[in-house]
Structure formats: structure tokens, C-alpha cells
Protein backbone atom coordinates (compact mmCIF):
# COMPACT_ATOMS: atom_id res chain seq x y z
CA UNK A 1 -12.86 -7.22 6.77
CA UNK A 2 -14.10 -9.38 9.44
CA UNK A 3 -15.42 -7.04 11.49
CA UNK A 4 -17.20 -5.38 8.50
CA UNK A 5 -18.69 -9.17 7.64
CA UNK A 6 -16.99 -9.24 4.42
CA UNK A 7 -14.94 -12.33 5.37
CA UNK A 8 -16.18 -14.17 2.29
CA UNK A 9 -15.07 -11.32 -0.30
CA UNK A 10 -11.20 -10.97 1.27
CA UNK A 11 -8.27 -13.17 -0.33
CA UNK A 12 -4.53 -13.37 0.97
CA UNK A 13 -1.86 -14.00 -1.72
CA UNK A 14 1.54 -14.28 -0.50
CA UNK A 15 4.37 -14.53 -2.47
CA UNK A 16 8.04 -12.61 -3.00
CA UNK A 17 7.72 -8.87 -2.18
CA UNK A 18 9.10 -7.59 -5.36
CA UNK A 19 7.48 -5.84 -8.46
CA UNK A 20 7.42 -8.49 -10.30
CA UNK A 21 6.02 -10.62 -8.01
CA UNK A 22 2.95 -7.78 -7.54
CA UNK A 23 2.84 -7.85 -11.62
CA UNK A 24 2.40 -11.91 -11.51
CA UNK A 25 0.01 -12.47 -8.96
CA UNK A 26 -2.33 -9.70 -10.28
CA UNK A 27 -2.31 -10.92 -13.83
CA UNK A 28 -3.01 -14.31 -11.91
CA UNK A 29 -6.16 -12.85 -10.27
CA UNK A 30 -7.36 -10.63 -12.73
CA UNK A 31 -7.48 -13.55 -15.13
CA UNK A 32 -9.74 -15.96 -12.90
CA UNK A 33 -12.79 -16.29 -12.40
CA UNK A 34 -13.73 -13.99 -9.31
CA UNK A 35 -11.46 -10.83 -10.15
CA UNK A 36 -10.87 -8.70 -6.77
CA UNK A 37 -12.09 -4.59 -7.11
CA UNK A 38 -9.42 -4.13 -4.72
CA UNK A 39 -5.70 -4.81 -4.22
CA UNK A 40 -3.62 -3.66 -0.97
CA UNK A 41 -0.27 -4.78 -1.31
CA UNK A 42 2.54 -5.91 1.13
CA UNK A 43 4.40 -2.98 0.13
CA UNK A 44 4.44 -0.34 -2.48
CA UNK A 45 7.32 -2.36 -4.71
CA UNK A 46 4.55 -4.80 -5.25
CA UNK A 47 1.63 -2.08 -6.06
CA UNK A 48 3.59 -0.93 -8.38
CA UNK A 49 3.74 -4.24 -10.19
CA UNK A 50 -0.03 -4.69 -9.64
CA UNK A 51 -0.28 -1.02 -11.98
CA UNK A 52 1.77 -2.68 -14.14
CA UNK A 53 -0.23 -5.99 -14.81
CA UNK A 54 -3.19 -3.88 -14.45
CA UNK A 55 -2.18 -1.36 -17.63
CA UNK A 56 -0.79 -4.86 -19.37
CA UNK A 57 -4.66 -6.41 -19.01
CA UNK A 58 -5.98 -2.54 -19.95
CA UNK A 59 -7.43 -1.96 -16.82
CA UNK A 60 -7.45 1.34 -14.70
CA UNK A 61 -6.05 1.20 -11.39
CA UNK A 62 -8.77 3.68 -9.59
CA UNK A 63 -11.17 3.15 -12.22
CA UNK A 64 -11.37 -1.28 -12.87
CA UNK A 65 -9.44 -1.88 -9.50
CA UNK A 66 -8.42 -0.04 -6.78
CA UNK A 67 -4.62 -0.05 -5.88
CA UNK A 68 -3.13 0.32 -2.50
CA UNK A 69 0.54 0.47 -1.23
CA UNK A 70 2.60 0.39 1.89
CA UNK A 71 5.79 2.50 2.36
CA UNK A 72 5.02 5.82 0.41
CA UNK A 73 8.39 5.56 -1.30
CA UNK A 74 8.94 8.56 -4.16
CA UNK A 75 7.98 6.88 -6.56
CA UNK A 76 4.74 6.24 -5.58
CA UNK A 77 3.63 9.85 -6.35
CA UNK A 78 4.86 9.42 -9.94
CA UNK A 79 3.45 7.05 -11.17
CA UNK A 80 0.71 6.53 -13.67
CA UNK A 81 -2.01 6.99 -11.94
CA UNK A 82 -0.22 7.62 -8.85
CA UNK A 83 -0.40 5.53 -6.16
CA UNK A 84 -2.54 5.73 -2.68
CA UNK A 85 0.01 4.63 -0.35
CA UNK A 86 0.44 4.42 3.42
CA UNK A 87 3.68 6.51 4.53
CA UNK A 88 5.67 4.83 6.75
CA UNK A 89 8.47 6.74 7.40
CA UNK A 90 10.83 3.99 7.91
CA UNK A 91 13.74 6.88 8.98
CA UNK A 92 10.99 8.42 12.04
CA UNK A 93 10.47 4.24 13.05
CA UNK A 94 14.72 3.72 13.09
CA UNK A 95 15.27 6.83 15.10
CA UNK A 96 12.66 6.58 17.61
CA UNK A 97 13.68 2.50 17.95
CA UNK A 98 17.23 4.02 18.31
CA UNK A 99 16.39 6.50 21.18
CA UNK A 100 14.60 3.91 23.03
CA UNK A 101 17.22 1.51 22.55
CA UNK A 102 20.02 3.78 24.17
CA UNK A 103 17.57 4.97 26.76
CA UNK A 104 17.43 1.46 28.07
CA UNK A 105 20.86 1.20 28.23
CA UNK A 106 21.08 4.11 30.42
CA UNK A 107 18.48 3.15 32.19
CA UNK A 108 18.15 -0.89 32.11
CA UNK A 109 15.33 -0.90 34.63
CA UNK A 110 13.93 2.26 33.29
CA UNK A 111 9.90 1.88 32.87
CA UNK A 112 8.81 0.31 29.52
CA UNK A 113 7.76 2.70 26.66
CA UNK A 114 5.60 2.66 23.83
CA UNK A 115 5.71 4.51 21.16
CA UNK A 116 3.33 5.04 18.05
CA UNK A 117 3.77 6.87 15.49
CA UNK A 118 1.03 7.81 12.28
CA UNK A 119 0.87 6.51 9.45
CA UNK A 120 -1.38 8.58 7.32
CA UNK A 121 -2.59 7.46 4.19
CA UNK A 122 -1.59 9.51 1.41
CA UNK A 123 -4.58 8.83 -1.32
CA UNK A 124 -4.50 9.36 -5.03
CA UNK A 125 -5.94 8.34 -8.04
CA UNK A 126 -5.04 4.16 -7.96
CA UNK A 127 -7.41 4.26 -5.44
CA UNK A 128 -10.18 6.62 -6.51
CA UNK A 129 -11.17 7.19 -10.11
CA UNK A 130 -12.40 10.95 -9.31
CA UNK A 131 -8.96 11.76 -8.73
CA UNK A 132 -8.12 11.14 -12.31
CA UNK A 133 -10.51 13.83 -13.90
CA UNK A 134 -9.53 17.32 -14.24
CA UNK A 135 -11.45 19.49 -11.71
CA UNK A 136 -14.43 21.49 -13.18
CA UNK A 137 -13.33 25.34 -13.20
CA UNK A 138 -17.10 27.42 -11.60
């Protein structure tokens, strides 16, 4: 955002990273007085409870707000609309942390490694409101 020169449009809300916490806050902010278009969330536990205060207010999450996650759990995907999410894969981050871990101990002055993995974003329709619409058949 800062880079972009949209400092004065950006807003950090912290709070318990829970779905109800992500259901509270975004009632919170959709009821003042300078409502975001966009919400990217700690995790996808609190997206999920910003598509739930979002449906409560009857707003569209892709349509009235956009809706982002982190952690591209399951039940991300199934949700209504589902939600863009950035995967993770907690499981790829504890196994690579594990094999560096017990390479070091082999190895204790072994040279440093660093590792980085992707984390593609998987997008879907809390994010974009095109997504929603049936596809035109030619």
C-alpha cells in the first residue's frame, strides 16, 4: 500500500484470530462511516467471519467488498461465495523446517540455508464479482 501511495486508504484492525472475531470487526467497519472495499484477513478463520457479517449486513463479498484469506484451509473453497485465499501449506513449511532442523544437527557448522516456498493465491469469487456469474455459452 505504501509503495502504491495508498497509505491514506489502508487500516489495520487487530483483534482475536477467530471467526467470530472476523464477524465483529467487519460489522464494526462496515457500519462506520468510511466502509473499506476490501478486507484481507489474518487468516482464513477470520474471512470467513468477515462473509458472515458481510451476508448478515446483505452485502456481497466479491460484489460490495472484496474478501481475502490466509491459509487455504478446505473450507475455504466451500463456502458461499468461496473464498480467495492464499495457500499456505502449513504441512510443506513443517517438513522443510524439519529437514533443515536435522540437517543442522548433522552438520552443526553446516552453511546456512534458506528456503522459500510459494504461496500462490488461489482466487475466487469473495474477491471478484465476475466469478459469481455463470459463464456465457458462444
Amino acid at each position: 500500500m505504501h509503495e502504491a501511495g495508498l497509505d491514506d486508504l489502508s487500516r489495520i484492525v487487530r483483534g482475536p484470530l477467530t471467526r467470530c472475531a472476523g464477524r465483529e470487526i467487519t460489522l464494526e467497519l462496515m457500519r462506520g462511516d468510511d466502509v473499506p472495499t476490501a478486507l484481507i484477513c489474518h487468516n482464513d478463520l477470520v474471512a470467513l467471519g468477515a462473509l458472515l457479517a458481510l451476508s448478515h449486513l446483505g452485502l456481497r463479498a466479491g460484489q460490495d467488498c472484496a474478501v481475502v484469506g490466509v491459509d487455504d484451509i478446505d473450507e475455504a473453497a466451500l463456502t458461499d461465495p468461496a473464498l480467495t485465499s492464499i495457500a499456505t501449506h502449513p504441512r510443506s513449511i513443517g517438513r522443510r523446517a524439519a529437514e533443515l532442523a536435522l540437517k543442522r544437527i548433522r552438520t552443526p557448522d553446516g552453511e546456512r540455508e534458506r528456503i522459500v516456498l510459494e504461496a500462490p493465491l488461489m482466487v475466487r469469487a469473495s474477491s471478484q464479482p465476475s466469478l459469481d456469474r455463470p459463464q456465457e455459452s458462444p
